[in-house]
Each structure stands twice: as structure tokens, then as C-alpha cells.
PDB file of N, CA and C in Angstrom:
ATOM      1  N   UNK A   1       0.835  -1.170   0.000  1.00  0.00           N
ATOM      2  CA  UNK A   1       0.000   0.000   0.000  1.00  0.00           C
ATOM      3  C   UNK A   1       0.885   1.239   0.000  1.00  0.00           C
ATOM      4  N   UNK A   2       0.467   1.976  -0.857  1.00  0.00           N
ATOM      5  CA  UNK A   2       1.400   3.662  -1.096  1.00  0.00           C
ATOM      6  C   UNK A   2       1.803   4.396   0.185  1.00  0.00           C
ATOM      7  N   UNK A   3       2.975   4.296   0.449  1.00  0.00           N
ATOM      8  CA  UNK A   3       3.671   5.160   1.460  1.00  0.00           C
ATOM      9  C   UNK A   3       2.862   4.986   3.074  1.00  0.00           C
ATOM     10  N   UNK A   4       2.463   3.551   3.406  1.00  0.00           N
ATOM     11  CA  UNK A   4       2.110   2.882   4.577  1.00  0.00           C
ATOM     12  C   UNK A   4       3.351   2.554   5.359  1.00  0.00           C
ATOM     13  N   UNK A   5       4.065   3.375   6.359  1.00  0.00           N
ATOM     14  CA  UNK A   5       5.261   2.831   7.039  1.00  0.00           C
ATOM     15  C   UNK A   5       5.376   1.957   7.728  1.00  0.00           C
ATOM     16  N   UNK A   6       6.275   0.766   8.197  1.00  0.00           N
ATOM     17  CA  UNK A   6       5.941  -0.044   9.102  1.00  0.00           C
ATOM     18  C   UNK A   6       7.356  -0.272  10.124  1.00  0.00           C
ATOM     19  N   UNK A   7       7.344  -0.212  11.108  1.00  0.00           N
ATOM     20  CA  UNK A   7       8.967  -0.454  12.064  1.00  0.00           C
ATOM     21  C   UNK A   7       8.436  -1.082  12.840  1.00  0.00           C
ATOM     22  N   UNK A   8      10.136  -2.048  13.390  1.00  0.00           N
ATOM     23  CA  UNK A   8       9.414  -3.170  13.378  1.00  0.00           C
ATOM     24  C   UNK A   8      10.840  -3.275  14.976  1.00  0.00           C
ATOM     25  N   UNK A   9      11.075  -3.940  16.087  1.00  0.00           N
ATOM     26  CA  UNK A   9      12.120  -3.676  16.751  1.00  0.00           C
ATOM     27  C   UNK A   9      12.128  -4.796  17.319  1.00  0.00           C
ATOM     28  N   UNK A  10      12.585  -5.979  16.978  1.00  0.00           N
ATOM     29  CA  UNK A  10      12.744  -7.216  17.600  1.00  0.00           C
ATOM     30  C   UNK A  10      13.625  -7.674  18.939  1.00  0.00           C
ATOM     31  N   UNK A  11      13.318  -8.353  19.717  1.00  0.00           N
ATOM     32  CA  UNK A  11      14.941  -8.981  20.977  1.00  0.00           C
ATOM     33  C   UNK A  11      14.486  -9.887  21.600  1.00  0.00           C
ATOM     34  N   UNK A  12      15.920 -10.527  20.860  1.00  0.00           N
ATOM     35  CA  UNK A  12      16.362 -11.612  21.940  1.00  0.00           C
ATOM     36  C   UNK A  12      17.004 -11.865  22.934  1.00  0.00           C
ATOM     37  N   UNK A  13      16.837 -13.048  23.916  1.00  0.00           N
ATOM     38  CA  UNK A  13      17.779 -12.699  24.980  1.00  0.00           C
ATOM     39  C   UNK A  13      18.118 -14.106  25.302  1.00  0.00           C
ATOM     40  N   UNK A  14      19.529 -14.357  25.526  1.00  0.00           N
ATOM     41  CA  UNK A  14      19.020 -16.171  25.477  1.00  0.00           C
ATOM     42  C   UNK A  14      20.716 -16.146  26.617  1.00  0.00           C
ATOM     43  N   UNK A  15      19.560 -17.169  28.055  1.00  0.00           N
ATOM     44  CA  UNK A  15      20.318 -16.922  29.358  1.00  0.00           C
ATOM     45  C   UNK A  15      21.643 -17.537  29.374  1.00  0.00           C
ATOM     46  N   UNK A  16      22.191 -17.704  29.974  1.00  0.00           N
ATOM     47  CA  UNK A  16      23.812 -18.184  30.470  1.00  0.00           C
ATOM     48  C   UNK A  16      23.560 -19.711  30.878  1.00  0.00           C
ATOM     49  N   UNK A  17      24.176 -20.301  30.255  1.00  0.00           N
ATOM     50  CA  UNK A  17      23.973 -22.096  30.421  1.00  0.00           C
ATOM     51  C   UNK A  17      25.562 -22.572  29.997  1.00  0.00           C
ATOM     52  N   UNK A  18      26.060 -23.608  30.810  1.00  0.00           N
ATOM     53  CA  UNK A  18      27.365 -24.446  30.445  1.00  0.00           C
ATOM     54  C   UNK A  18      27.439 -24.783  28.871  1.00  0.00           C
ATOM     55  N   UNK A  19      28.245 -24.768  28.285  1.00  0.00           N
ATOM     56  CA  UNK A  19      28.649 -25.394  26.909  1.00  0.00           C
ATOM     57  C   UNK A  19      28.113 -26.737  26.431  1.00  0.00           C
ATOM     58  N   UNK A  20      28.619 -27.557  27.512  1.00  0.00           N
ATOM     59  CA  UNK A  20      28.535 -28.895  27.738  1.00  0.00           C
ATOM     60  C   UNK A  20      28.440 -29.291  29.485  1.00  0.00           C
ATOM     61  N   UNK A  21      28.126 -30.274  29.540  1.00  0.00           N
ATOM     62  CA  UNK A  21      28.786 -30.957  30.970  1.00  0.00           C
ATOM     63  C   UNK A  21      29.970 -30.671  31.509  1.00  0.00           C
ATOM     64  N   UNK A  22      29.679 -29.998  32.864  1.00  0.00           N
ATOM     65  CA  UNK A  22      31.726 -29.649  33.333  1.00  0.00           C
ATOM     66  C   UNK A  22      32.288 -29.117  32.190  1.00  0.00           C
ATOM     67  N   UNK A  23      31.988 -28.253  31.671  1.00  0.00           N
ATOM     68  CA  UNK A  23      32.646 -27.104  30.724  1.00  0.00           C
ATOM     69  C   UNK A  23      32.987 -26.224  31.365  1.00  0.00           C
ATOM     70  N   UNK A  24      34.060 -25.572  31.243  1.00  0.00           N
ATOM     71  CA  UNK A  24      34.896 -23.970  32.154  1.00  0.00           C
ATOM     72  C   UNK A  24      34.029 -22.793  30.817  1.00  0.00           C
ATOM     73  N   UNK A  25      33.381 -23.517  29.769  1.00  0.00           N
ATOM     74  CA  UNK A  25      33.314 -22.160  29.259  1.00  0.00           C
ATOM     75  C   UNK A  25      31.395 -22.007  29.148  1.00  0.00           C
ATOM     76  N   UNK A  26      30.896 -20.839  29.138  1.00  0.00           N
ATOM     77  CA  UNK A  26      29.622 -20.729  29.047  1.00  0.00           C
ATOM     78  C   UNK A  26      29.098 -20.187  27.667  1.00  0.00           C
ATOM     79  N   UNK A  27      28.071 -20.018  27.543  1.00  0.00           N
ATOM     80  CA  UNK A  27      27.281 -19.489  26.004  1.00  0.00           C
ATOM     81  C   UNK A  27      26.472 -18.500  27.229  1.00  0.00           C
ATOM     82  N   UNK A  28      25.551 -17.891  26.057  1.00  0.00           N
ATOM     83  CA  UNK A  28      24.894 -17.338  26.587  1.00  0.00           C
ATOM     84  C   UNK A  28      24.689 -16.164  27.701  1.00  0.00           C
ATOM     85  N   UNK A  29      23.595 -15.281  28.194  1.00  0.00           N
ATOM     86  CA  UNK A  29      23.936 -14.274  28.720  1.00  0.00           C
ATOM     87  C   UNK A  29      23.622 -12.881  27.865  1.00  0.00           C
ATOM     88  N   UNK A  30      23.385 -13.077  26.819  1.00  0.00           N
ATOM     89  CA  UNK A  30      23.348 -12.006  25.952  1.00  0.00           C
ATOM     90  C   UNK A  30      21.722 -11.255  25.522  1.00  0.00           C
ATOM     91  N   UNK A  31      21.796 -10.059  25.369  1.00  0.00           N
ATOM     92  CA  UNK A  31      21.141  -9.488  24.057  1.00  0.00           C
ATOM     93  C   UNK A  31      20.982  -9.550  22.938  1.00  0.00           C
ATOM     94  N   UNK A  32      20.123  -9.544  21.714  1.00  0.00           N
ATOM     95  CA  UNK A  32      20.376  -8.830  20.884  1.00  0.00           C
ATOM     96  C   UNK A  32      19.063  -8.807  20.190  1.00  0.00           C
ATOM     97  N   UNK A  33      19.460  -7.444  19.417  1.00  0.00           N
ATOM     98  CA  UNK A  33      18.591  -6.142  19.018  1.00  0.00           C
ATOM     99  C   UNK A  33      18.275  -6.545  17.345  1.00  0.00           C
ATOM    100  N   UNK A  34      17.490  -6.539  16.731  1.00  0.00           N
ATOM    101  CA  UNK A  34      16.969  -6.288  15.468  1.00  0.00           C
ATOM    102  C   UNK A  34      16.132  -5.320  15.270  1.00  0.00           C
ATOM    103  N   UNK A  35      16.288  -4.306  14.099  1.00  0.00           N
ATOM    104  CA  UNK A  35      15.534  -3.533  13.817  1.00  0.00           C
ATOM    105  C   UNK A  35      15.107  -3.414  12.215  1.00  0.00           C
ATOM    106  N   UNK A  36      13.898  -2.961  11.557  1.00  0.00           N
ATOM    107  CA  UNK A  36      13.261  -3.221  10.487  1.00  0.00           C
ATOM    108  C   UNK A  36      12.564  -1.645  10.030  1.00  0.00           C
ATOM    109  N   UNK A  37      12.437  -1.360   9.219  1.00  0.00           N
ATOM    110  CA  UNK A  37      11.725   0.162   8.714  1.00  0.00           C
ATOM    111  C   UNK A  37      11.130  -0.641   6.586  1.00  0.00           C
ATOM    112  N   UNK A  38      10.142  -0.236   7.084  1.00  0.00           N
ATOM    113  CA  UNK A  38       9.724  -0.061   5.103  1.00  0.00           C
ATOM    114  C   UNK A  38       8.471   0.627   5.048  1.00  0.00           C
ATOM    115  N   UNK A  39       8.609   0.787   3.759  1.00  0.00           N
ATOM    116  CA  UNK A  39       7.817   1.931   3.243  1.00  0.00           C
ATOM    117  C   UNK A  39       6.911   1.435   1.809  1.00  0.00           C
ATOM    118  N   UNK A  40       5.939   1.508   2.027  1.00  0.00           N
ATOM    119  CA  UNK A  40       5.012   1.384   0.198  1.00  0.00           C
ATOM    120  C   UNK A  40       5.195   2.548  -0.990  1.00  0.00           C
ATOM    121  N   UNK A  41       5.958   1.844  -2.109  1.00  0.00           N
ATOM    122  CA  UNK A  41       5.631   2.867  -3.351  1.00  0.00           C
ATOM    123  C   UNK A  41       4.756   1.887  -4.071  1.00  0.00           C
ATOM    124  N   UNK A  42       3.649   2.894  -4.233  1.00  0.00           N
ATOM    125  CA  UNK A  42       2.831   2.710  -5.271  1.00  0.00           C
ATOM    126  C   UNK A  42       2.351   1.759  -4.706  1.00  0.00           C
ATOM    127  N   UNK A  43       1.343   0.557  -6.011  1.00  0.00           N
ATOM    128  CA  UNK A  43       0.578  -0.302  -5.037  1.00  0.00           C
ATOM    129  C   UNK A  43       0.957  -1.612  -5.215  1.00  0.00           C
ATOM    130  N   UNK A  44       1.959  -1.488  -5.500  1.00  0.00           N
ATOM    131  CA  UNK A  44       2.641  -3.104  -5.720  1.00  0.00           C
ATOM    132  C   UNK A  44       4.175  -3.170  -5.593  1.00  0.00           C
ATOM    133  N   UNK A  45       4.652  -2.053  -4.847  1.00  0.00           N
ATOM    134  CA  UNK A  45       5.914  -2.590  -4.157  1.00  0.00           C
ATOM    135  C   UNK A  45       6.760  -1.502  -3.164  1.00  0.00           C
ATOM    136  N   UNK A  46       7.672  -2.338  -2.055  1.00  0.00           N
ATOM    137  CA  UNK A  46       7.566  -2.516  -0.507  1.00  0.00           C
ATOM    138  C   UNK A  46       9.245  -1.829  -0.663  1.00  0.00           C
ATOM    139  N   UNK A  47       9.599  -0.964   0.126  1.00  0.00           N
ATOM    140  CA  UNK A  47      11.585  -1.298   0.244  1.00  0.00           C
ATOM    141  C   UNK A  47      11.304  -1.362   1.437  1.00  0.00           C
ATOM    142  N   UNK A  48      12.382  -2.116   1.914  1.00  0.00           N
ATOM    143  CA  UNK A  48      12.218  -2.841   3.673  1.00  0.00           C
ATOM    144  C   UNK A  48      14.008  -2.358   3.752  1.00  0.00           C
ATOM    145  N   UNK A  49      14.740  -1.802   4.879  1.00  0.00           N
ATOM    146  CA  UNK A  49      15.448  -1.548   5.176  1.00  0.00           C
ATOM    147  C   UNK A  49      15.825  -2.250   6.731  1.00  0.00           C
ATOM    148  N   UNK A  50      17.142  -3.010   7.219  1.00  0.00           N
ATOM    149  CA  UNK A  50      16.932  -3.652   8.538  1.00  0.00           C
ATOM    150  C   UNK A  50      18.601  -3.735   8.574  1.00  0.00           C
ATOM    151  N   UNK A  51      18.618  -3.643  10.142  1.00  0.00           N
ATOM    152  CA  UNK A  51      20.022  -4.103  10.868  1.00  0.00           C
ATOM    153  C   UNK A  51      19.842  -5.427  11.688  1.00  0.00           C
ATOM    154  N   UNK A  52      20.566  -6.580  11.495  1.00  0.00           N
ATOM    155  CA  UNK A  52      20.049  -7.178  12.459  1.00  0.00           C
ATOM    156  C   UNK A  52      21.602  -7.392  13.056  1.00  0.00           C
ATOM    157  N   UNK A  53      21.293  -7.763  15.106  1.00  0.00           N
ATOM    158  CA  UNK A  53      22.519  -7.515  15.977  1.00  0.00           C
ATOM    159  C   UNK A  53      22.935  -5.827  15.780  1.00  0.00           C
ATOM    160  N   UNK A  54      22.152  -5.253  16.134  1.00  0.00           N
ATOM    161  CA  UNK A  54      21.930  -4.014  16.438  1.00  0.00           C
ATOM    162  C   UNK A  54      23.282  -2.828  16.961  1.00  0.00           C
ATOM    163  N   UNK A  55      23.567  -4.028  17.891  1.00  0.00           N
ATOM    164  CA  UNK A  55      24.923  -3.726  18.895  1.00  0.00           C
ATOM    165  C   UNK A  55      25.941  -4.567  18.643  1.00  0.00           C
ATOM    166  N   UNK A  56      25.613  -5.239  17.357  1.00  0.00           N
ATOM    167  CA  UNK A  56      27.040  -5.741  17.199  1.00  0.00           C
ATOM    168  C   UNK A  56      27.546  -6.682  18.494  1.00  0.00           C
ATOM    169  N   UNK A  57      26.891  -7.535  19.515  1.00  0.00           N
ATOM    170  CA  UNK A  57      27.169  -8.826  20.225  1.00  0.00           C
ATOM    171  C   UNK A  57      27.765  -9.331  19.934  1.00  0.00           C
ATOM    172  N   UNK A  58      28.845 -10.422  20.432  1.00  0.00           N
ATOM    173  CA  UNK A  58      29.812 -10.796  20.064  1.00  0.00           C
ATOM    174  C   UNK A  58      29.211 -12.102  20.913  1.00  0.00           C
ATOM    175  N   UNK A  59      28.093 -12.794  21.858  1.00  0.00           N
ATOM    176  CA  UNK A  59      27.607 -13.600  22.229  1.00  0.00           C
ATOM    177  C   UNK A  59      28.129 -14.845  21.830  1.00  0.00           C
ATOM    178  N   UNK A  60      28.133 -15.946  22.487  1.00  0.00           N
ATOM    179  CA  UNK A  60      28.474 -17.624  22.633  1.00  0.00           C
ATOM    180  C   UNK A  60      27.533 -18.486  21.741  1.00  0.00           C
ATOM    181  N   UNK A  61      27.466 -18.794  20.877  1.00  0.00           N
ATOM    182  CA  UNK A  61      26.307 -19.947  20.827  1.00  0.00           C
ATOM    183  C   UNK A  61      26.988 -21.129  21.256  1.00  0.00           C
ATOM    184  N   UNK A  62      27.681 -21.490  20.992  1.00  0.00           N
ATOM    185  CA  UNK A  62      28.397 -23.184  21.563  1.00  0.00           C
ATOM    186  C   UNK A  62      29.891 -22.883  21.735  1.00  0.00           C
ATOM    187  N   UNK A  63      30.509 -23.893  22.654  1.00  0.00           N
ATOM    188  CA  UNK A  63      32.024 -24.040  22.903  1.00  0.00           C
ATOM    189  C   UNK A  63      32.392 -25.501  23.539  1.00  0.00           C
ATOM    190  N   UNK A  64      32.045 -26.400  22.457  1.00  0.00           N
ATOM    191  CA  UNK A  64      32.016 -27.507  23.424  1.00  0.00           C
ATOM    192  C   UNK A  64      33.768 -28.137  23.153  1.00  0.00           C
ATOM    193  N   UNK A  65      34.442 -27.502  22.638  1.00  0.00           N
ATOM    194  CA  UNK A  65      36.032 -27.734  22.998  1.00  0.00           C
ATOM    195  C   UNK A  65      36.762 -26.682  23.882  1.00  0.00           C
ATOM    196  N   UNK A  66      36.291 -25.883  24.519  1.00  0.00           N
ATOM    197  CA  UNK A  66      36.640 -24.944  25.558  1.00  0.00           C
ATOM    198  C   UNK A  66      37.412 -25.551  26.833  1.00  0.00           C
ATOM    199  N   UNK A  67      38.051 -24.901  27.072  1.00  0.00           N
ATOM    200  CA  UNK A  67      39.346 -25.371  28.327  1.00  0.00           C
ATOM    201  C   UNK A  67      39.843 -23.933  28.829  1.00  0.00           C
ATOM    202  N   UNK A  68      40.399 -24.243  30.022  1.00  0.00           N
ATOM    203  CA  UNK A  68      40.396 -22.851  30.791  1.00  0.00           C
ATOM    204  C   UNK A  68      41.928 -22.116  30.390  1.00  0.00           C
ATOM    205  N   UNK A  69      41.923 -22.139  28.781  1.00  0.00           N
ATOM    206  CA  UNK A  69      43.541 -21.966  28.301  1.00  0.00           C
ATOM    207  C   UNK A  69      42.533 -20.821  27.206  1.00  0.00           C
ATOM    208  N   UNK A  70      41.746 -21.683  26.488  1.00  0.00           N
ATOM    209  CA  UNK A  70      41.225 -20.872  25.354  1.00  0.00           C
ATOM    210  C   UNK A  70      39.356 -21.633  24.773  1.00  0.00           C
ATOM    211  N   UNK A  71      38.868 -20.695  24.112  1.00  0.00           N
ATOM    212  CA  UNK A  71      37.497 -20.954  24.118  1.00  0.00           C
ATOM    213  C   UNK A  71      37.225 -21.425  22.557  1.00  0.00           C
ATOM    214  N   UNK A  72      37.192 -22.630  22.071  1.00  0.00           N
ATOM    215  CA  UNK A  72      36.676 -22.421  20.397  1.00  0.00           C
ATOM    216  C   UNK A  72      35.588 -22.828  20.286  1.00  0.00           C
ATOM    217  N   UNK A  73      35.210 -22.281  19.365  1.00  0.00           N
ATOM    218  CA  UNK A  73      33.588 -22.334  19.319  1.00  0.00           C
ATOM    219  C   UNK A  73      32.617 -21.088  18.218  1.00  0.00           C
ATOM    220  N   UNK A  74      31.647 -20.907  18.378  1.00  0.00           N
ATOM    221  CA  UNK A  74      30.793 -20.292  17.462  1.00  0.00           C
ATOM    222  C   UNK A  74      30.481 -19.151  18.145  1.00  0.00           C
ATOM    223  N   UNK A  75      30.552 -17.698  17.531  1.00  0.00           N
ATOM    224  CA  UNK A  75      29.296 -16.909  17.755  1.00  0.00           C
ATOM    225  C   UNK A  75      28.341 -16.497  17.066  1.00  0.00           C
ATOM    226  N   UNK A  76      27.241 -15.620  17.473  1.00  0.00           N
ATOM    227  CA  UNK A  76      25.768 -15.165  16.658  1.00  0.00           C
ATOM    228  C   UNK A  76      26.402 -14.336  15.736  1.00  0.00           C
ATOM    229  N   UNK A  77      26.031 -13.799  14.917  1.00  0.00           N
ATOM    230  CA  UNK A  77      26.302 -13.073  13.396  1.00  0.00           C
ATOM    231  C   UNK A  77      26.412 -12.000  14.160  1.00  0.00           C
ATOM    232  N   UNK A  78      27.555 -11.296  13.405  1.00  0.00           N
ATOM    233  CA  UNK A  78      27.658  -9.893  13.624  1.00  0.00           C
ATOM    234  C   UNK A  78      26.693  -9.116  13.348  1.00  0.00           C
ATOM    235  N   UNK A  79      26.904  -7.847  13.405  1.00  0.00           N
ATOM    236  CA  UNK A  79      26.032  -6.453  12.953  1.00  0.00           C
ATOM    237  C   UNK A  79      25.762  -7.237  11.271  1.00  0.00           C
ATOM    238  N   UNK A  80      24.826  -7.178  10.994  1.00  0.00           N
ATOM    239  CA  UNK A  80      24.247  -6.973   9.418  1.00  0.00           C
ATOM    240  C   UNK A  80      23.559  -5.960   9.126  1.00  0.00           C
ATOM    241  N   UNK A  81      23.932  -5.215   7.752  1.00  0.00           N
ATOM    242  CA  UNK A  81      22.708  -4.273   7.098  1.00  0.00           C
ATOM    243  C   UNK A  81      22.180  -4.554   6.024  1.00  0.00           C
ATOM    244  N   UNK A  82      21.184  -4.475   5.597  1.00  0.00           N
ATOM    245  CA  UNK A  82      20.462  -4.686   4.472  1.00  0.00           C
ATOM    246  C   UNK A  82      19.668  -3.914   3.604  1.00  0.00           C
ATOM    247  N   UNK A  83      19.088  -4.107   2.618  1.00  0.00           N
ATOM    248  CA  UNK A  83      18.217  -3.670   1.885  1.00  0.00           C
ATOM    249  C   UNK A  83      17.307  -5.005   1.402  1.00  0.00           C
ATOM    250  N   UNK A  84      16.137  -4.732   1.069  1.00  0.00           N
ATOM    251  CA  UNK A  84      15.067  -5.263   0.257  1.00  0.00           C
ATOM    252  C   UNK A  84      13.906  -4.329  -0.356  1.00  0.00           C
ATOM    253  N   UNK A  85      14.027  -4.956  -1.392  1.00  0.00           N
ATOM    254  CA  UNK A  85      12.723  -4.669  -2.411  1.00  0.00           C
ATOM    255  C   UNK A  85      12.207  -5.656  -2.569  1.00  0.00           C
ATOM    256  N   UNK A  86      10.407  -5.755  -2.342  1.00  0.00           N
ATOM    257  CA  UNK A  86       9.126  -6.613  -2.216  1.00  0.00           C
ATOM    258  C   UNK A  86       8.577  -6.398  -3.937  1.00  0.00           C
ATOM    259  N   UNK A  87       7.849  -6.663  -4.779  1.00  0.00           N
ATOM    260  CA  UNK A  87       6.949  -6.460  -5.406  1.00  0.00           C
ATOM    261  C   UNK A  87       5.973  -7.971  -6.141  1.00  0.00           C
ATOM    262  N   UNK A  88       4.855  -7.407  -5.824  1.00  0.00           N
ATOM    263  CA  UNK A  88       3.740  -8.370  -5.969  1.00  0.00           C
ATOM    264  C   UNK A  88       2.838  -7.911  -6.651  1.00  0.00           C
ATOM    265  N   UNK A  89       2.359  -8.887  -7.854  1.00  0.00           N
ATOM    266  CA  UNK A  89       0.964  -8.420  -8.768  1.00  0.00           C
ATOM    267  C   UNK A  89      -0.088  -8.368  -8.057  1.00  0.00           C
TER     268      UNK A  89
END
């Protein structure tokens, strides 16, 4: 729909839990922020503009080879920016 705005402000939060069993290293504990903005041109198409990880988190998802020397393992995606264009008959 023509110039209908929509924002949009998503979060997650996902608590502090061991890696594994008797792991020295943890995941979790974190924030994070997503945000969304678009706009209608005309009557059949959308631009959607979004950051997602807002703050750029640097958060745990897993470390199940972690030792109290060094931590390897995964984190959540950095800061992303984007663009999109929608259009529908």
C-alpha cells in the first residue's frame, strides 16, 4: 500500500547455560537487538530496510572444545545491514 510505514524492533535474549557438561566455558547471557523500517511505493511494491545484531554482540552460541587456556567455538552473526525490495501483482 502507497507510502504505509511499518517499524518493526525485535529482541532476543538467550540466558547463560554451560557449553557442555563440566565445561569452564559458558554461552549465553546475551542481548540482541533487530531492527526493520519499510515503506510502500505505489501499489505493488515494498523497500524494507533492517540491521540485524543491532549492537554488534559478540555472544556464545556453543564451545564444546573450551578449556580454561582458550574458548573455540561459534558466535551469533555480527552487525548486518540490508536492503530489500518486495513487489507483488
Amino acid at each position: 500500500m502507497t507510502g504505509k510505514p511499518t517499524f518493526e524492533v525485535a529482541h532476543f535474549y538467550l540466558s547463560k547455560a554451560p557449553t557442555a557438561f563440566a565445561a569452564a566455558a559458558e554461552r549465553g547471557g546475551y542481548s540482541k537487538f533487530d531492527v526493520r523500517a519499510s515503506i510502500g511505493i505505489g501499489e505493488n511494491f515494498r523497500i524494507l530496510g533492517f540491521v540485524n545484531n543491532l549492537f554488534d554482540k559478540k555472544g556464545v552460541l556453543s564451545a564444546p572444545f573450551a578449556d580454561s587456556f582458550s574458548v573455540l567455538g561459534s558466535i551469533i552473526r555480527p552487525r548486518t545491514y540490508g536492503l530489500r525490495a518486495d513487489w507483488h501483482l
